[in-house]
PDB file of N, CA and C in Angstrom:
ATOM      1  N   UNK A   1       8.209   1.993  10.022  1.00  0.00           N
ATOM      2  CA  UNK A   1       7.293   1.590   8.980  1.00  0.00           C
ATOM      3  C   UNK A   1       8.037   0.855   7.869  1.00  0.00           C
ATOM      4  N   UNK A   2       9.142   1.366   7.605  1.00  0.00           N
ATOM      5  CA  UNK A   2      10.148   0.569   6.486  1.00  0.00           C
ATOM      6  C   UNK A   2      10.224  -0.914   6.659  1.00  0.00           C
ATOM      7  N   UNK A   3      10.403  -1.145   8.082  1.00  0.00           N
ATOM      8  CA  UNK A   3      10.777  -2.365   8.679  1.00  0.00           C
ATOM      9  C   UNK A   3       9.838  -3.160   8.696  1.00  0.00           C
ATOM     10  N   UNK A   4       8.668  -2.847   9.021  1.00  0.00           N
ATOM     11  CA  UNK A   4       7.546  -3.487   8.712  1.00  0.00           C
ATOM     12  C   UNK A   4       6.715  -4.208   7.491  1.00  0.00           C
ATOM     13  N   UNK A   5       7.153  -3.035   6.427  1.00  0.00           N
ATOM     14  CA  UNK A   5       6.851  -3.397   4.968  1.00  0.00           C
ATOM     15  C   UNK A   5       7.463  -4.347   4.490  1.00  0.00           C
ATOM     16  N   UNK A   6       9.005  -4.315   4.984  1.00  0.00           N
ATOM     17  CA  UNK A   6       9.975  -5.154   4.456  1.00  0.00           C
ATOM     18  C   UNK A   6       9.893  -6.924   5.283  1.00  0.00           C
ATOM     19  N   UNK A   7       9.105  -6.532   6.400  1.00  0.00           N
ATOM     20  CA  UNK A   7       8.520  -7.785   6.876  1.00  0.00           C
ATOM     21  C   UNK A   7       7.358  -8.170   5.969  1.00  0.00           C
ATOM     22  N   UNK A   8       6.590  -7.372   6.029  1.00  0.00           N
ATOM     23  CA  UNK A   8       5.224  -8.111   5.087  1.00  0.00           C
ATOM     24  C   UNK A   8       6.033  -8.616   3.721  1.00  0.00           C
ATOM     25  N   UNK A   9       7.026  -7.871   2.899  1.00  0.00           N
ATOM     26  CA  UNK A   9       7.477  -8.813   1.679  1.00  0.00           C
ATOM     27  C   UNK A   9       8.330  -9.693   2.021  1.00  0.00           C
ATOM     28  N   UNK A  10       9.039 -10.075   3.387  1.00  0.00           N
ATOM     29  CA  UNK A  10       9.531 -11.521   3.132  1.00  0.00           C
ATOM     30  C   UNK A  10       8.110 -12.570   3.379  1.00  0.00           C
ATOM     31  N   UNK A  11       7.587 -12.008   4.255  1.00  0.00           N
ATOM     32  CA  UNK A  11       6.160 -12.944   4.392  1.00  0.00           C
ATOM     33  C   UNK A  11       5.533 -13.158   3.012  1.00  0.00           C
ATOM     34  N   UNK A  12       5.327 -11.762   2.277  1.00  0.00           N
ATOM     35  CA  UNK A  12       4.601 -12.497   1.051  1.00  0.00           C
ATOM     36  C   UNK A  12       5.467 -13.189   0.260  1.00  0.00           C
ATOM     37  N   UNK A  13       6.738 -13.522   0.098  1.00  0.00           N
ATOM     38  CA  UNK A  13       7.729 -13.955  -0.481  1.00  0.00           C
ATOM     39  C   UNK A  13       7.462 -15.287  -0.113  1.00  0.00           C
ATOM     40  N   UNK A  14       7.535 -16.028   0.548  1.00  0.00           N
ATOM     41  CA  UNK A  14       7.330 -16.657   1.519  1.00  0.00           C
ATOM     42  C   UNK A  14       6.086 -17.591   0.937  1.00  0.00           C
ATOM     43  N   UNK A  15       5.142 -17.261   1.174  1.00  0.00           N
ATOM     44  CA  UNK A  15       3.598 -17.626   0.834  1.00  0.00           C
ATOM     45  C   UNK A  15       3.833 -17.132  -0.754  1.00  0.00           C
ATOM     46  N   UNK A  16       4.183 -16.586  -1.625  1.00  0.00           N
ATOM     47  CA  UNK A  16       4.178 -16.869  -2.920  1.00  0.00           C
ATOM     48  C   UNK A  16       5.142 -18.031  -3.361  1.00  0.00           C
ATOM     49  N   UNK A  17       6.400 -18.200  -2.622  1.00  0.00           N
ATOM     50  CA  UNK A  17       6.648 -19.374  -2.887  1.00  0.00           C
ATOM     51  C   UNK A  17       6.069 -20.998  -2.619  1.00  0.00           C
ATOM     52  N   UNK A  18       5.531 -21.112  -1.562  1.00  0.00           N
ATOM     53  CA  UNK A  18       4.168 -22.099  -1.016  1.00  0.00           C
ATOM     54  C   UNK A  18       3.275 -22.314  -2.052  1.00  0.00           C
ATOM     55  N   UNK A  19       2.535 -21.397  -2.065  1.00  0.00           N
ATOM     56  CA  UNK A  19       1.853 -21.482  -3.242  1.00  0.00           C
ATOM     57  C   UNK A  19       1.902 -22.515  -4.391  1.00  0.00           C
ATOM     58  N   UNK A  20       3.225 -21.959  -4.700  1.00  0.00           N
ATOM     59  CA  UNK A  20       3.933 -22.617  -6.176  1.00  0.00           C
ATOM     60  C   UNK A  20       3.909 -23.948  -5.721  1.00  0.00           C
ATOM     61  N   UNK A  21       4.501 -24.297  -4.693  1.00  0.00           N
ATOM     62  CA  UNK A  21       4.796 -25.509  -4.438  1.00  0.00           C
ATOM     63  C   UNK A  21       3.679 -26.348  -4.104  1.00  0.00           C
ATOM     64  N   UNK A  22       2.506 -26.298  -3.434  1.00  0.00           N
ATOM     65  CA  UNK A  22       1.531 -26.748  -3.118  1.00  0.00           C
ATOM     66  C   UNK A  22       0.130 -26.769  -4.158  1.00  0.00           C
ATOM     67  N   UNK A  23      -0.044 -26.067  -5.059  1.00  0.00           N
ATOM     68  CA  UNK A  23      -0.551 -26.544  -5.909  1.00  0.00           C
ATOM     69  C   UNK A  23      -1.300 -24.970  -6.504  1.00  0.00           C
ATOM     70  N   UNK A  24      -1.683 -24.934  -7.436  1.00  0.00           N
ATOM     71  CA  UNK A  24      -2.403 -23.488  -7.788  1.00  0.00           C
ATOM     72  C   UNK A  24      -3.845 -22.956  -8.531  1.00  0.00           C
ATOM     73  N   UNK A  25      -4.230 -24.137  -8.444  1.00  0.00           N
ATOM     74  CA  UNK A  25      -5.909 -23.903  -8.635  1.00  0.00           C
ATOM     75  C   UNK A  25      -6.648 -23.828  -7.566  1.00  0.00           C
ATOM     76  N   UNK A  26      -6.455 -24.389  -6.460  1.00  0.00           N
ATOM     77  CA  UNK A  26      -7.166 -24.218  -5.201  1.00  0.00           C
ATOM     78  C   UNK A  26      -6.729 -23.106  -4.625  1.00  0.00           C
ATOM     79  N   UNK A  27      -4.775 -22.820  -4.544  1.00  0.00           N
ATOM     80  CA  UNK A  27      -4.997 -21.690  -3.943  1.00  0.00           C
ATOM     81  C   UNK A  27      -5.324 -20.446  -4.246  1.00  0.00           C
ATOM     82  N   UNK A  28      -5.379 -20.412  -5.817  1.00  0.00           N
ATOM     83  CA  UNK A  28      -5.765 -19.089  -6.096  1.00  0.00           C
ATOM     84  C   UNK A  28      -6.749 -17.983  -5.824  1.00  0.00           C
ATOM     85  N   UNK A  29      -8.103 -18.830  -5.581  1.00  0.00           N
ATOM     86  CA  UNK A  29      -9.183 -18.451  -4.569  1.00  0.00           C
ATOM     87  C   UNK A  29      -9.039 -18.331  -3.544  1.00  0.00           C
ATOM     88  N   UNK A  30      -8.318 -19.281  -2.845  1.00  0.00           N
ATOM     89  CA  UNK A  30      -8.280 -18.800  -1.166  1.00  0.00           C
ATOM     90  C   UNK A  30      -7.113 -17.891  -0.734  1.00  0.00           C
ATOM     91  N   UNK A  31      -6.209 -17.632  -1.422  1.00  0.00           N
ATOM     92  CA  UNK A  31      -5.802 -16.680  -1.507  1.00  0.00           C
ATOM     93  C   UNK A  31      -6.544 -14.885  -1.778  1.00  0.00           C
ATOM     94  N   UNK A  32      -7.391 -14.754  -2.817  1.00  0.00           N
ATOM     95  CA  UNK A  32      -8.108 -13.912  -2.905  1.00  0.00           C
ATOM     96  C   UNK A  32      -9.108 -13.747  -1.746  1.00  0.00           C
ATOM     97  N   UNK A  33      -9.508 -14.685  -1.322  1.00  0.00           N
ATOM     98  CA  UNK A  33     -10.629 -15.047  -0.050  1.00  0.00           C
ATOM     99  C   UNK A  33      -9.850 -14.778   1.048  1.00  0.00           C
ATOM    100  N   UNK A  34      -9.057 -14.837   1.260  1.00  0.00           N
ATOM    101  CA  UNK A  34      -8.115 -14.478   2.370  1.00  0.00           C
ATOM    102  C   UNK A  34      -7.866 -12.668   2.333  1.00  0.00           C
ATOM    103  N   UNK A  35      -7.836 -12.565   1.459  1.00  0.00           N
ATOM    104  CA  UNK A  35      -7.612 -10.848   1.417  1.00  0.00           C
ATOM    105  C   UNK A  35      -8.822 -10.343   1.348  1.00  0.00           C
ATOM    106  N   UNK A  36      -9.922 -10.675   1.042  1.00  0.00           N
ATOM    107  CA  UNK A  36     -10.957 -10.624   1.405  1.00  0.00           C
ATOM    108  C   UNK A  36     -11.590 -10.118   2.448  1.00  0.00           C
ATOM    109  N   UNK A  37     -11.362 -11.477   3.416  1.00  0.00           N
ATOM    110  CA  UNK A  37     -11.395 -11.188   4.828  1.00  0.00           C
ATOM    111  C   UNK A  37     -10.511 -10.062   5.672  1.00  0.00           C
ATOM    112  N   UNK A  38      -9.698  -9.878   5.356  1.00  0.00           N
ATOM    113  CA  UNK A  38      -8.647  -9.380   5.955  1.00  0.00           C
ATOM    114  C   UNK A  38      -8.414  -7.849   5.599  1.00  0.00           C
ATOM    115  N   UNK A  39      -9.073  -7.379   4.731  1.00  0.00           N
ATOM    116  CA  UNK A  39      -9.374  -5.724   4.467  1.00  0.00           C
ATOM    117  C   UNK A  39     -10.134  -5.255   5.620  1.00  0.00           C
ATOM    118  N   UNK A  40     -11.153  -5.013   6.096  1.00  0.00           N
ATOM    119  CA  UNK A  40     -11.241  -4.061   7.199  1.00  0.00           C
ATOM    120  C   UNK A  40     -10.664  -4.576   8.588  1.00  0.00           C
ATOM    121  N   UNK A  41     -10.476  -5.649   8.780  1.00  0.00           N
ATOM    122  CA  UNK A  41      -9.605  -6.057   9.903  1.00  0.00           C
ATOM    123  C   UNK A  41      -7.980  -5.592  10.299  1.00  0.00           C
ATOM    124  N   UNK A  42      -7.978  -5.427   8.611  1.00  0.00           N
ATOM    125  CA  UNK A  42      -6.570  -4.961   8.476  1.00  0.00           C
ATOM    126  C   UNK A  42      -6.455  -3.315   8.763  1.00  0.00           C
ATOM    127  N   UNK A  43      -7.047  -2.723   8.189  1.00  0.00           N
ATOM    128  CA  UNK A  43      -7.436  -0.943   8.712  1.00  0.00           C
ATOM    129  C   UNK A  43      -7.502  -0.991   9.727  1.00  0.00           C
ATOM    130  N   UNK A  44      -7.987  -1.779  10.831  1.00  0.00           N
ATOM    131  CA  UNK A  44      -8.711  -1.700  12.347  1.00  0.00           C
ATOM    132  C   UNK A  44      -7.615  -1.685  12.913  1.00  0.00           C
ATOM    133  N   UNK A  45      -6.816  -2.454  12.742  1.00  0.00           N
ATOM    134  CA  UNK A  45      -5.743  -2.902  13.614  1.00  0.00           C
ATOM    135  C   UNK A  45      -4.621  -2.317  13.197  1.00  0.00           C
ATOM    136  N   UNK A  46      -4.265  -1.813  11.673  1.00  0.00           N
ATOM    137  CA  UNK A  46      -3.370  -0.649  12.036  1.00  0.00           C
ATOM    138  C   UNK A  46      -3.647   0.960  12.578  1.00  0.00           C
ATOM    139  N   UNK A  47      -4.572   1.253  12.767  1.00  0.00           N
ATOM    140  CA  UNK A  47      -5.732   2.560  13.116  1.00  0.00           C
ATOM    141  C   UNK A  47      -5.453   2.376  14.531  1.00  0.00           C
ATOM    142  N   UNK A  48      -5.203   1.104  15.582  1.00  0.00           N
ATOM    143  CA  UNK A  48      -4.704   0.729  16.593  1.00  0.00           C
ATOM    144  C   UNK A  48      -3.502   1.368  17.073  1.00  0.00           C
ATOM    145  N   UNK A  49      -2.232   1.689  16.506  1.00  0.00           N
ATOM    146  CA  UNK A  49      -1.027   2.165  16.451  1.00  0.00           C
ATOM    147  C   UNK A  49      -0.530   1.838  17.209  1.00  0.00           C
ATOM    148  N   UNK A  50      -0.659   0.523  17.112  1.00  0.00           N
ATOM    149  CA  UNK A  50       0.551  -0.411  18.034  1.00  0.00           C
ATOM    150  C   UNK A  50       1.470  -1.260  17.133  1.00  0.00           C
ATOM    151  N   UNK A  51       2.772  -1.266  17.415  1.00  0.00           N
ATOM    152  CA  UNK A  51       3.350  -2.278  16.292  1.00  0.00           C
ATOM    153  C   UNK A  51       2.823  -3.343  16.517  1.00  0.00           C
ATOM    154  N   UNK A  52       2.429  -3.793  17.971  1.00  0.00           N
ATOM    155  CA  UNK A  52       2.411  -5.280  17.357  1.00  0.00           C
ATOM    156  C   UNK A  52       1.581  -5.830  16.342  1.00  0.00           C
ATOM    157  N   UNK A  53       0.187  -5.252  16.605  1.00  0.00           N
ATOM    158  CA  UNK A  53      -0.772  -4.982  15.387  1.00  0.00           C
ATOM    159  C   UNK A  53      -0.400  -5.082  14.154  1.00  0.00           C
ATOM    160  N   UNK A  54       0.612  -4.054  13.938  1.00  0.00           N
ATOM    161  CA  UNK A  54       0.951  -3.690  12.720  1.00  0.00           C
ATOM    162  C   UNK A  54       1.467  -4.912  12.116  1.00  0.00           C
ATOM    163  N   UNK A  55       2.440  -5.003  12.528  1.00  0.00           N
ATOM    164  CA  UNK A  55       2.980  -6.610  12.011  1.00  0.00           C
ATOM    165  C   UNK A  55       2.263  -8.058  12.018  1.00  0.00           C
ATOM    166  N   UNK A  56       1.008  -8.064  12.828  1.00  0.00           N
ATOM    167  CA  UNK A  56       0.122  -8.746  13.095  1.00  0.00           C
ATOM    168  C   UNK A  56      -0.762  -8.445  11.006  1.00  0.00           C
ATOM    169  N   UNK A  57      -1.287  -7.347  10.967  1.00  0.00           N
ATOM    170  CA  UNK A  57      -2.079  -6.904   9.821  1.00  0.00           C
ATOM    171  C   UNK A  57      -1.329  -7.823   8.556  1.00  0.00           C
ATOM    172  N   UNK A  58       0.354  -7.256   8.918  1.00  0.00           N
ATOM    173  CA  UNK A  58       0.827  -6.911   7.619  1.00  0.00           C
ATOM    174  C   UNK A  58       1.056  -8.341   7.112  1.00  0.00           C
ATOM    175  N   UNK A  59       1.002  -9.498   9.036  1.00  0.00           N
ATOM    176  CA  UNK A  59       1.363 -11.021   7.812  1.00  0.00           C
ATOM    177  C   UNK A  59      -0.140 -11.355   7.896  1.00  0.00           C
ATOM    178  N   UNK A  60      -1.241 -11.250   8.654  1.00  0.00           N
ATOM    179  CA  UNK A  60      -2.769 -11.223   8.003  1.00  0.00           C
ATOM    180  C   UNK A  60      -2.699 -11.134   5.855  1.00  0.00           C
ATOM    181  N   UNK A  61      -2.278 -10.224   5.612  1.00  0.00           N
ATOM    182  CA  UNK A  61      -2.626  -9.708   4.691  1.00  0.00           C
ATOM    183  C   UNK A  61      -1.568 -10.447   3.362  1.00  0.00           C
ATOM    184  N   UNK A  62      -0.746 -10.069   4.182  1.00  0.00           N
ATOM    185  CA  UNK A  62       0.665 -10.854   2.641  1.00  0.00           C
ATOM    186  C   UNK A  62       0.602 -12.170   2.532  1.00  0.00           C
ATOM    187  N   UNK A  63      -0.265 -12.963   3.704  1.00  0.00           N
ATOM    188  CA  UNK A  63      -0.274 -14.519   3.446  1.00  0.00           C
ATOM    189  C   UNK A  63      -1.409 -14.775   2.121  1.00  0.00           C
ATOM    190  N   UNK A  64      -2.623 -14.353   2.509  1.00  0.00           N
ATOM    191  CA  UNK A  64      -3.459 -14.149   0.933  1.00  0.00           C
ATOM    192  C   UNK A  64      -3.112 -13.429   0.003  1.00  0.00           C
ATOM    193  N   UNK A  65      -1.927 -12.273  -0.143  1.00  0.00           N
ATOM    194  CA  UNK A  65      -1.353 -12.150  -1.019  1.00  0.00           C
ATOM    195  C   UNK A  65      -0.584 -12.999  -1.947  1.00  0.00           C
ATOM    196  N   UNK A  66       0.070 -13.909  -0.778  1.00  0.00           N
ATOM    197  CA  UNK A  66       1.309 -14.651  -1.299  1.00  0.00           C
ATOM    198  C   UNK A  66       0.562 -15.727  -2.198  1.00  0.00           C
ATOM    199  N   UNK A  67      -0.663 -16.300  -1.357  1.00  0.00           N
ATOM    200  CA  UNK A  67      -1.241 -17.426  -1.895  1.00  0.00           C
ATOM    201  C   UNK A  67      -1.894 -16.678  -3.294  1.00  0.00           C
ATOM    202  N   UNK A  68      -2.025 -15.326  -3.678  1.00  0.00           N
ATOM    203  CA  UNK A  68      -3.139 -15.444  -4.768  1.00  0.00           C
ATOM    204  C   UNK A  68      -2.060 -14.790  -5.689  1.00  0.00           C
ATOM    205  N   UNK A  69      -1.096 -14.219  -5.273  1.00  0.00           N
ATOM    206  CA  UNK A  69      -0.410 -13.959  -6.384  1.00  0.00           C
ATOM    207  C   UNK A  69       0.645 -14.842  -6.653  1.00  0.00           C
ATOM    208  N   UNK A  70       0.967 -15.975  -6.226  1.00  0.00           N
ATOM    209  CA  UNK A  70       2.220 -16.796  -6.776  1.00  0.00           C
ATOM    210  C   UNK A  70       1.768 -17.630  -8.011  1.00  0.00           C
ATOM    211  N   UNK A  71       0.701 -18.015  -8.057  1.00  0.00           N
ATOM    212  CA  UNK A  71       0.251 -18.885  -9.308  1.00  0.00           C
ATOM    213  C   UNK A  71      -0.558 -18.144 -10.310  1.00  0.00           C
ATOM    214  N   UNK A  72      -0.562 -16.695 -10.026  1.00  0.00           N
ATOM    215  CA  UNK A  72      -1.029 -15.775 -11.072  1.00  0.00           C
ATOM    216  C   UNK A  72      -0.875 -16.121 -12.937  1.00  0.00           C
ATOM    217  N   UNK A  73       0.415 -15.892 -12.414  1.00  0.00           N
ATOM    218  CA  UNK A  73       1.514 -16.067 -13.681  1.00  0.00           C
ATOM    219  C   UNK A  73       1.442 -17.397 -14.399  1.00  0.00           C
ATOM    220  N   UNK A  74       0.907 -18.291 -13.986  1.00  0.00           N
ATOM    221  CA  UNK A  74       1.193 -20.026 -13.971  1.00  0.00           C
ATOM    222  C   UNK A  74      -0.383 -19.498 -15.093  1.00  0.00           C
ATOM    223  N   UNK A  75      -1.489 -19.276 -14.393  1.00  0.00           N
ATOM    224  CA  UNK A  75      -2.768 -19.150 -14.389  1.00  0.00           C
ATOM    225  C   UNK A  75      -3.289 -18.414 -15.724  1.00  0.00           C
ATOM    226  N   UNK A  76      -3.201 -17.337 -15.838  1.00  0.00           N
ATOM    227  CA  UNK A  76      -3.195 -16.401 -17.027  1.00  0.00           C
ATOM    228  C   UNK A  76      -2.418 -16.857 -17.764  1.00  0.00           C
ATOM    229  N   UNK A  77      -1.286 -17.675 -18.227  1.00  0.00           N
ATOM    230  CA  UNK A  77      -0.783 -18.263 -19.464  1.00  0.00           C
ATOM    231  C   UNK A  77      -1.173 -19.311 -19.536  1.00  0.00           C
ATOM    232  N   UNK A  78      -2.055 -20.091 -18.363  1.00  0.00           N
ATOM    233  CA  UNK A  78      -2.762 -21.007 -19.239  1.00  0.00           C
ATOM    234  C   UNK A  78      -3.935 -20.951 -20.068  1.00  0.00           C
ATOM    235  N   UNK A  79      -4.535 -19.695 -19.264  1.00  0.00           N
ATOM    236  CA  UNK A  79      -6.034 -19.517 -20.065  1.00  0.00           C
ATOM    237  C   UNK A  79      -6.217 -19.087 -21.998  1.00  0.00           C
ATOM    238  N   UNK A  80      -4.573 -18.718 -22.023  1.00  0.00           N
ATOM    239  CA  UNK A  80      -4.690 -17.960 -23.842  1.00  0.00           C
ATOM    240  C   UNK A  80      -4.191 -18.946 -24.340  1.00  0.00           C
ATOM    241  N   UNK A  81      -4.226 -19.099 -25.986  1.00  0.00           N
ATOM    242  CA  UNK A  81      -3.821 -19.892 -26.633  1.00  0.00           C
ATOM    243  C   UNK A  81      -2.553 -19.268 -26.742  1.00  0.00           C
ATOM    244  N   UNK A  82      -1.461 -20.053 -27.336  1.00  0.00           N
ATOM    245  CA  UNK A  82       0.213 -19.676 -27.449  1.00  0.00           C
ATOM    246  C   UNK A  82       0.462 -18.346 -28.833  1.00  0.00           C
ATOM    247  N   UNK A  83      -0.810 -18.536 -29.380  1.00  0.00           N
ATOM    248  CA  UNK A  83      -0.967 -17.801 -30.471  1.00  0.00           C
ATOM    249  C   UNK A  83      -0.931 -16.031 -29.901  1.00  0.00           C
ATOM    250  N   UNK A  84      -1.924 -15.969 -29.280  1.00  0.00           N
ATOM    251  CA  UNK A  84      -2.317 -14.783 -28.574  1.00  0.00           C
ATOM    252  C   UNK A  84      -1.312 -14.443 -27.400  1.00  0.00           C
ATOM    253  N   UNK A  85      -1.100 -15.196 -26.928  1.00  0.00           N
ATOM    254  CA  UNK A  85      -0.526 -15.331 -25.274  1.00  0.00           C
ATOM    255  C   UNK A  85      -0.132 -14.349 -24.898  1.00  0.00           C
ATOM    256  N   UNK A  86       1.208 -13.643 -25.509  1.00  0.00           N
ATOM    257  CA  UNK A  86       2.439 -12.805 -25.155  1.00  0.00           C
ATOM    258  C   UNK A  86       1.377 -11.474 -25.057  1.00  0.00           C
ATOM    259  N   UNK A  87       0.586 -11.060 -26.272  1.00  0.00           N
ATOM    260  CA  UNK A  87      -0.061  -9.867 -26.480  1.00  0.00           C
ATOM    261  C   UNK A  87      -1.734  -9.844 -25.330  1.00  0.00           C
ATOM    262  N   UNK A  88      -2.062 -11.048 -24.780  1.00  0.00           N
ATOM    263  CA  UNK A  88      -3.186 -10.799 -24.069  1.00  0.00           C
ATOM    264  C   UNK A  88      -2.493 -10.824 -22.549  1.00  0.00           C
ATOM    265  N   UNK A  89      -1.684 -11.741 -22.409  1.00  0.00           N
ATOM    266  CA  UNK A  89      -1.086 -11.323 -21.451  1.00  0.00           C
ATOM    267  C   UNK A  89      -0.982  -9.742 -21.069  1.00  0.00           C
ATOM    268  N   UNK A  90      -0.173  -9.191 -21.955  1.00  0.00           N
ATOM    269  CA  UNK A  90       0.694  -7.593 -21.861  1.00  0.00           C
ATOM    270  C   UNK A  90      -0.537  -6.791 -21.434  1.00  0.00           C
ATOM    271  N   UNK A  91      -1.768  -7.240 -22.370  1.00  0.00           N
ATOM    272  CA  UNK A  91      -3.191  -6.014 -22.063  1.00  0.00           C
ATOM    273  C   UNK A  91      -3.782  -6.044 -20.904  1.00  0.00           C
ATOM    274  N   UNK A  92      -3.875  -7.087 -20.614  1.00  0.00           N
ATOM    275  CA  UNK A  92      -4.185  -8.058 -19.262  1.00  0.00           C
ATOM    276  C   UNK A  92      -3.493  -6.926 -18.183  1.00  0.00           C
ATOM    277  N   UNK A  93      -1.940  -7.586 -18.041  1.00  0.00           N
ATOM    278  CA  UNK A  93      -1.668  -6.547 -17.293  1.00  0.00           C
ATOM    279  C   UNK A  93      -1.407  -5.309 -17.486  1.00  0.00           C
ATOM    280  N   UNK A  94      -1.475  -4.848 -18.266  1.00  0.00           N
ATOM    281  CA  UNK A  94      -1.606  -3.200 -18.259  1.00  0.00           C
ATOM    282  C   UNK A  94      -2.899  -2.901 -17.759  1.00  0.00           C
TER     283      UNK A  94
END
């Protein structure tokens, strides 16, 4: 299972760097839309208990990760003014 996880984060590593590079208003949705889809498909097929599955789920899942969380950061500091930023940010994510 270690090995696996540590596959899904080079995959999402991976696809969060893409992201960046390819542009980040479009993918930010299809990124979310991608994980979307991929929640009960993803239960099904590890509930399967086959690795291959497993590793099948885990890059299912970290690719719409990668895509919706790499331009997060880009995204939410554009929406505040520079005034606010640092402190709506922080609440934001907390």
């Amino acid at each position: 299972m270690l090995i696996a996880v540590a596959y899904g984060a080079a995959v999402w590593l991976v696809f969060t760097y893409l992201s960046d590079r390819i542009g980040r208003k479009r993918r930010y949705p299809l990124g979310f839309g991608a994980q979307l889809l991929a929640c009960f498909p993803l239960f099904w097929m590890i509930n399967t208990g086959s690795l291959p599955m497993l590793y099948l789920a885990m890059t299912i899942f970290t690719v719409g990760l990668g895509l919706g969380y790499g331009p997060q950061a880009a995204l939410s500091a554009e929406m505040l003014p520079v005034s606010v930023r640092f402190s709506g940010l922080s609440i934001s994510y907390a």
